[in-house]
Each structure stands twice: as structure tokens, then as C-alpha cells.
C-alpha atoms as a PDB file:
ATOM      1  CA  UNK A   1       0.000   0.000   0.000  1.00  0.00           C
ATOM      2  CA  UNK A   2       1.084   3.639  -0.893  1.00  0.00           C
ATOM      3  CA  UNK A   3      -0.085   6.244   1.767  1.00  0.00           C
ATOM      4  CA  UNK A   4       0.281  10.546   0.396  1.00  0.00           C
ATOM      5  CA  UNK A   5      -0.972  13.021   2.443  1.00  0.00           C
ATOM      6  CA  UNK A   6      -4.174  14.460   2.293  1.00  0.00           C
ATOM      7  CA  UNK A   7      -4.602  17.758   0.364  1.00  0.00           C
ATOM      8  CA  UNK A   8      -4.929  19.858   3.217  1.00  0.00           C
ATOM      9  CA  UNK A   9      -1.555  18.429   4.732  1.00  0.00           C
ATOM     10  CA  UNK A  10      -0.195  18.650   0.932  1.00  0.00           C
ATOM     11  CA  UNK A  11      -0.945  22.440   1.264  1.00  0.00           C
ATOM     12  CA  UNK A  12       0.523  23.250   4.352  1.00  0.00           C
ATOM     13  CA  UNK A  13       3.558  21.736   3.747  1.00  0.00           C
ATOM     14  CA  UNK A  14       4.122  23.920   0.430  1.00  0.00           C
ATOM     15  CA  UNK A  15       2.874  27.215   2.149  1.00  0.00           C
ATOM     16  CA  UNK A  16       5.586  26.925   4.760  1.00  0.00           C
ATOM     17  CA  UNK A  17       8.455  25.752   2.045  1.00  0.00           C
ATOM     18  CA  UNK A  18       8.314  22.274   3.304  1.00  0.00           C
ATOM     19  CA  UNK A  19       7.538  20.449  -0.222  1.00  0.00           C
ATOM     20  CA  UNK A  20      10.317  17.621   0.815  1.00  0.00           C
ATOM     21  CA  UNK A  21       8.254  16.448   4.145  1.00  0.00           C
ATOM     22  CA  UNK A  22       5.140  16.454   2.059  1.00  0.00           C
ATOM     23  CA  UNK A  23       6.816  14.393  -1.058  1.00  0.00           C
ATOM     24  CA  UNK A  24       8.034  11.048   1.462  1.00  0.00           C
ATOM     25  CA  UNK A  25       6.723   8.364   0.527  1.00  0.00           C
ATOM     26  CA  UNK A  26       5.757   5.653   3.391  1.00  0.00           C
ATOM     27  CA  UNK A  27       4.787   1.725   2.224  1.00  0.00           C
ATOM     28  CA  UNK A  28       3.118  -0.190   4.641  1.00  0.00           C
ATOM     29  CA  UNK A  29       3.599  -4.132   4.878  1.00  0.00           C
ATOM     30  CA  UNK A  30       3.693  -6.468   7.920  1.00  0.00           C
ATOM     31  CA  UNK A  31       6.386  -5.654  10.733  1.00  0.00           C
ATOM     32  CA  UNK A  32       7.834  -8.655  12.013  1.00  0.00           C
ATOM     33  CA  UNK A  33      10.191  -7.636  14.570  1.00  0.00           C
ATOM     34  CA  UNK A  34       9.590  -4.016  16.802  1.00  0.00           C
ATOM     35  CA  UNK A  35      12.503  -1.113  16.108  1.00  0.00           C
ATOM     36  CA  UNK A  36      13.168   1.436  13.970  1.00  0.00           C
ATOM     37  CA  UNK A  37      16.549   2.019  11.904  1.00  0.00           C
ATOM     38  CA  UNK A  38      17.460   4.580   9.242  1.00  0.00           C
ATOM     39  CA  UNK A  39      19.650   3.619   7.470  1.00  0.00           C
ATOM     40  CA  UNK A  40      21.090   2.933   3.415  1.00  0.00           C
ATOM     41  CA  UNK A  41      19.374   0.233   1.341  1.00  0.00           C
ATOM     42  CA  UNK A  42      20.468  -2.537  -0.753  1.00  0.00           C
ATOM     43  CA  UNK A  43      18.694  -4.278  -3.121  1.00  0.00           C
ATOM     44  CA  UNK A  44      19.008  -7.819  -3.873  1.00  0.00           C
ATOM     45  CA  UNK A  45      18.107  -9.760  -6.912  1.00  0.00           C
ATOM     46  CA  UNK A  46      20.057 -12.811  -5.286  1.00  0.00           C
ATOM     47  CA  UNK A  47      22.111 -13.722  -2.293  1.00  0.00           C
ATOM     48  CA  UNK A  48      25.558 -11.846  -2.893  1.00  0.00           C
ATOM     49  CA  UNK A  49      28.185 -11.460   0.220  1.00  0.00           C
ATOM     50  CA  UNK A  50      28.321  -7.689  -1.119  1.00  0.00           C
ATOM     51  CA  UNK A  51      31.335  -5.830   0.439  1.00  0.00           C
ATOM     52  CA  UNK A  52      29.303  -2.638  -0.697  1.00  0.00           C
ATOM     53  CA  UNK A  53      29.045   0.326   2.183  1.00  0.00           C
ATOM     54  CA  UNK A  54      25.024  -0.326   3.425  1.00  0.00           C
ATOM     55  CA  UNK A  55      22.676  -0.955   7.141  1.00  0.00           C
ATOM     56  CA  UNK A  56      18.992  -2.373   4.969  1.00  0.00           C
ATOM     57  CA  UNK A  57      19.373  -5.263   3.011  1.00  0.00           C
ATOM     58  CA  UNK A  58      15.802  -5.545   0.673  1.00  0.00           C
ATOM     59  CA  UNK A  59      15.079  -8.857  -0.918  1.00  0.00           C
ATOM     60  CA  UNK A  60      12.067 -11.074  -2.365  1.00  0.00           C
ATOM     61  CA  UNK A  61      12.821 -13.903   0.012  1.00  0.00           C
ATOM     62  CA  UNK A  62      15.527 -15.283   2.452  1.00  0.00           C
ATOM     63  CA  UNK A  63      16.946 -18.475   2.766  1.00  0.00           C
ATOM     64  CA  UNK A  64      18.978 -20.723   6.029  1.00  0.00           C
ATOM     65  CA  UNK A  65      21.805 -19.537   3.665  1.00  0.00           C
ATOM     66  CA  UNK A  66      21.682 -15.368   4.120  1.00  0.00           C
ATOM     67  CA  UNK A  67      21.823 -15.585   7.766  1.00  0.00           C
ATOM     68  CA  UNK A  68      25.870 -14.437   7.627  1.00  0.00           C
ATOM     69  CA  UNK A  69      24.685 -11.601   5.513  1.00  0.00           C
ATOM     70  CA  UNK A  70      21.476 -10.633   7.963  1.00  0.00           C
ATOM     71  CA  UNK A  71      23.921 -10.938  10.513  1.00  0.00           C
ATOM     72  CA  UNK A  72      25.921  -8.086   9.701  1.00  0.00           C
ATOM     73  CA  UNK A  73      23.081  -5.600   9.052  1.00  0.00           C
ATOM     74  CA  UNK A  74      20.933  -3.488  11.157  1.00  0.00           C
ATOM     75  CA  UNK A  75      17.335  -4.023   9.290  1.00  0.00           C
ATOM     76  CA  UNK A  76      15.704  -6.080   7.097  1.00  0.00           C
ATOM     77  CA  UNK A  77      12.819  -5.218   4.115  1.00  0.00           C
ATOM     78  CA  UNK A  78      11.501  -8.875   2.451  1.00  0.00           C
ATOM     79  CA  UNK A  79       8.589  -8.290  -0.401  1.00  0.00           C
ATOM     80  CA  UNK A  80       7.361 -12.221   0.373  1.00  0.00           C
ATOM     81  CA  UNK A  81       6.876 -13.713   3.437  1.00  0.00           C
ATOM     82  CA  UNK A  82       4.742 -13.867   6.822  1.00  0.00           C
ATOM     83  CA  UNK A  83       5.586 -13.428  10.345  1.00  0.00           C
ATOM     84  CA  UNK A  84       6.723 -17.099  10.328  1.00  0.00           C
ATOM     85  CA  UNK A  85       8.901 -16.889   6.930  1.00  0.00           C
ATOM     86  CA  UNK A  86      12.638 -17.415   7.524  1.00  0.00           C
ATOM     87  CA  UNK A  87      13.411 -13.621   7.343  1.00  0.00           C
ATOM     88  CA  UNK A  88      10.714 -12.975  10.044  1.00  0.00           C
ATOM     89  CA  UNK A  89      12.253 -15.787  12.484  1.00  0.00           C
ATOM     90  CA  UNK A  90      15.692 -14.967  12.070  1.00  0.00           C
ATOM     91  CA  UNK A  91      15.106 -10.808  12.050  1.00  0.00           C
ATOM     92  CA  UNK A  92      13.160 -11.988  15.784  1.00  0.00           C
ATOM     93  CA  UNK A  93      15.944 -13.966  17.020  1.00  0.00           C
ATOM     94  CA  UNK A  94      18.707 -10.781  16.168  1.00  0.00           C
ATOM     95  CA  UNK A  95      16.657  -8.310  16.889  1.00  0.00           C
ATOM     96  CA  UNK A  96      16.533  -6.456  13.798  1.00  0.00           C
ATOM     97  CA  UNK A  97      13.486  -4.496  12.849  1.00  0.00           C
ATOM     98  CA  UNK A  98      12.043  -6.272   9.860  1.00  0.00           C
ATOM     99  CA  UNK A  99       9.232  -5.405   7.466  1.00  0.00           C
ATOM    100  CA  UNK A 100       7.531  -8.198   5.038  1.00  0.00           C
ATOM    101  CA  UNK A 101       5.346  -8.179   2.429  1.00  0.00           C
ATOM    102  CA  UNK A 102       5.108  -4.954   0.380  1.00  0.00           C
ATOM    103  CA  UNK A 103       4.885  -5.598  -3.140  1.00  0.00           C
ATOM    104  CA  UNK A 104       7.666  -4.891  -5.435  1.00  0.00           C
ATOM    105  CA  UNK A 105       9.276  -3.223  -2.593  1.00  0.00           C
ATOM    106  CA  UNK A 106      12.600  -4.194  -4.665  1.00  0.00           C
ATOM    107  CA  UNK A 107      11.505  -2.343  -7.579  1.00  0.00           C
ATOM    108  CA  UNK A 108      10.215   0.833  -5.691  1.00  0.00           C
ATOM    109  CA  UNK A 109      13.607   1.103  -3.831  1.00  0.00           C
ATOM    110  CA  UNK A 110      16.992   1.721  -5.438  1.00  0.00           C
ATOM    111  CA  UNK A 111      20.591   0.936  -3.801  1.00  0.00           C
ATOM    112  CA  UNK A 112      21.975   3.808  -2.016  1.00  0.00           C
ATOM    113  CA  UNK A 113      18.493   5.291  -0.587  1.00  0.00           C
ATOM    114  CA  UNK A 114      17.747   6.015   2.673  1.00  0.00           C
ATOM    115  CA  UNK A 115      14.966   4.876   4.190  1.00  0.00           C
ATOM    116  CA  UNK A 116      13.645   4.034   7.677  1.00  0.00           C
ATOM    117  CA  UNK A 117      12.167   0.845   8.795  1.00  0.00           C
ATOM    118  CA  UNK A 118       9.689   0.662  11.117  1.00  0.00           C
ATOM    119  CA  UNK A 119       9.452  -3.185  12.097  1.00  0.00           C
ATOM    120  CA  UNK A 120       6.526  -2.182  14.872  1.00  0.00           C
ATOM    121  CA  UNK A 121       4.468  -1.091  12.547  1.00  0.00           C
ATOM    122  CA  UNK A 122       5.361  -2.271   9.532  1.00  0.00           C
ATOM    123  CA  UNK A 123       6.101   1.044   7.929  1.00  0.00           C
ATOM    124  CA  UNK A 124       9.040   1.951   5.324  1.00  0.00           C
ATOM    125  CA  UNK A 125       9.948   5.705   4.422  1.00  0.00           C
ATOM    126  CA  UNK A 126      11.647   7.096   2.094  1.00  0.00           C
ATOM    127  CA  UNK A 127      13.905   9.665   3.212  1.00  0.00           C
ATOM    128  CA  UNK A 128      16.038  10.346   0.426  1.00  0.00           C
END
């Protein structure tokens, strides 16, 4: 799901110069483990032990084998899934906040963005 402001909080924000508040862009899935991080993105097509700089990884799925690579990061965004897929039990047992299940969530996002993850309430913004 896509949430925009309302008009009347779409016309606020550009009477008081603050078009960039009013332009984020939230996406709402499930959140599978309580936290919020802001932090860069990476998207994954496939498992890849990237040595890129990056805190979010964002994938369709997770496997048993991207549990080094969850390890090592501070959230988690996974477009399939449920509150008892593999991301959603491993993100529980590290404590990462983790949010599942938004729909081409690795199409919308783009490697280098910043975005915060909500994994209490299953909301993702875009920042920048």
C-alpha cells in the first residue's frame, strides 16, 4: 500500500516551504520484529556477500543460507513472506526491525536510498 498526504496536509507543507516532508513516501507491509533504523538500502536480486558500504538489506525472500549476511546488518525489508517466513524468524531472534510483504518493494527502492524501517508497525519511508 502507498499512503500521500491528504490535500490539506499537501498544502501546508508547500505554504511553509516544506515540499520535501510532504513528497516522502511511506509503504506499509507487515512488521515482524519491533525497532526502527534509518539507514542505506540494498537491493538484492540474489544472495551476494556484497562488500558494498550499506545498514537495509531488501530482498524477495531469504533463505537458512543469508543468515551471515542478515547478521551483519541493522534491518531487514523482504517483499514475500509472513511473520513465520525465515526472514521474520531470524530478524526476531537478532533483533533487527524487519518489514515483510510490500509488493515490489525491490523495484520501488533503489541501492543507495535512505529509508527508515519501522518493524513495529510495519512502515518503510523514504527519506532520500
Amino acid at each position: 500500500f502507498f499512503f500521500q498526504a491528504e490535500d490539506g496536509i499537501r498544502d501546508f507543507c508547500l505554504s511553509r516551504g516544506l515540499g520535501d516532508v510532504y513528497k516522502r513516501q511511506i509503504y506499509k507491509g507487515i512488521g515482524c520484529c519491533p525497532g526502527v533504523f534509518t539507514g542505506k538500502v540494498k537491493v538484492f536480486e540474489n544472495f551476494d556477500l556484497s562488500d558494498e558500504d550499506f545498514d537495509i538489506i531488501v530482498a524477495r525472500n531469504t533463505d537458512p543460507g543469508w543468515a551471515s549476511l542478515i547478521g551483519t546488518k541493522k534491518a531487514l525489508i523482504v517483499e514475500n513472506g509472513g511473520i513465520l517466513s525465515h526472514a521474520a524468524i531470524i530478524s526476531r531472534e537478532l533483533g533487527l526491525p524487519t518489514v515483510i510483504g510490500i509488493e515490489n518493494i525491490t523495484k520501488i527502492l533503489k541501492d543507495g536510498q535512505i529509508v527508515e524501517v519501522n518493524g513495529g508497525t510495519g512502515d518503510i519511508r523514504i527519506i532520500q
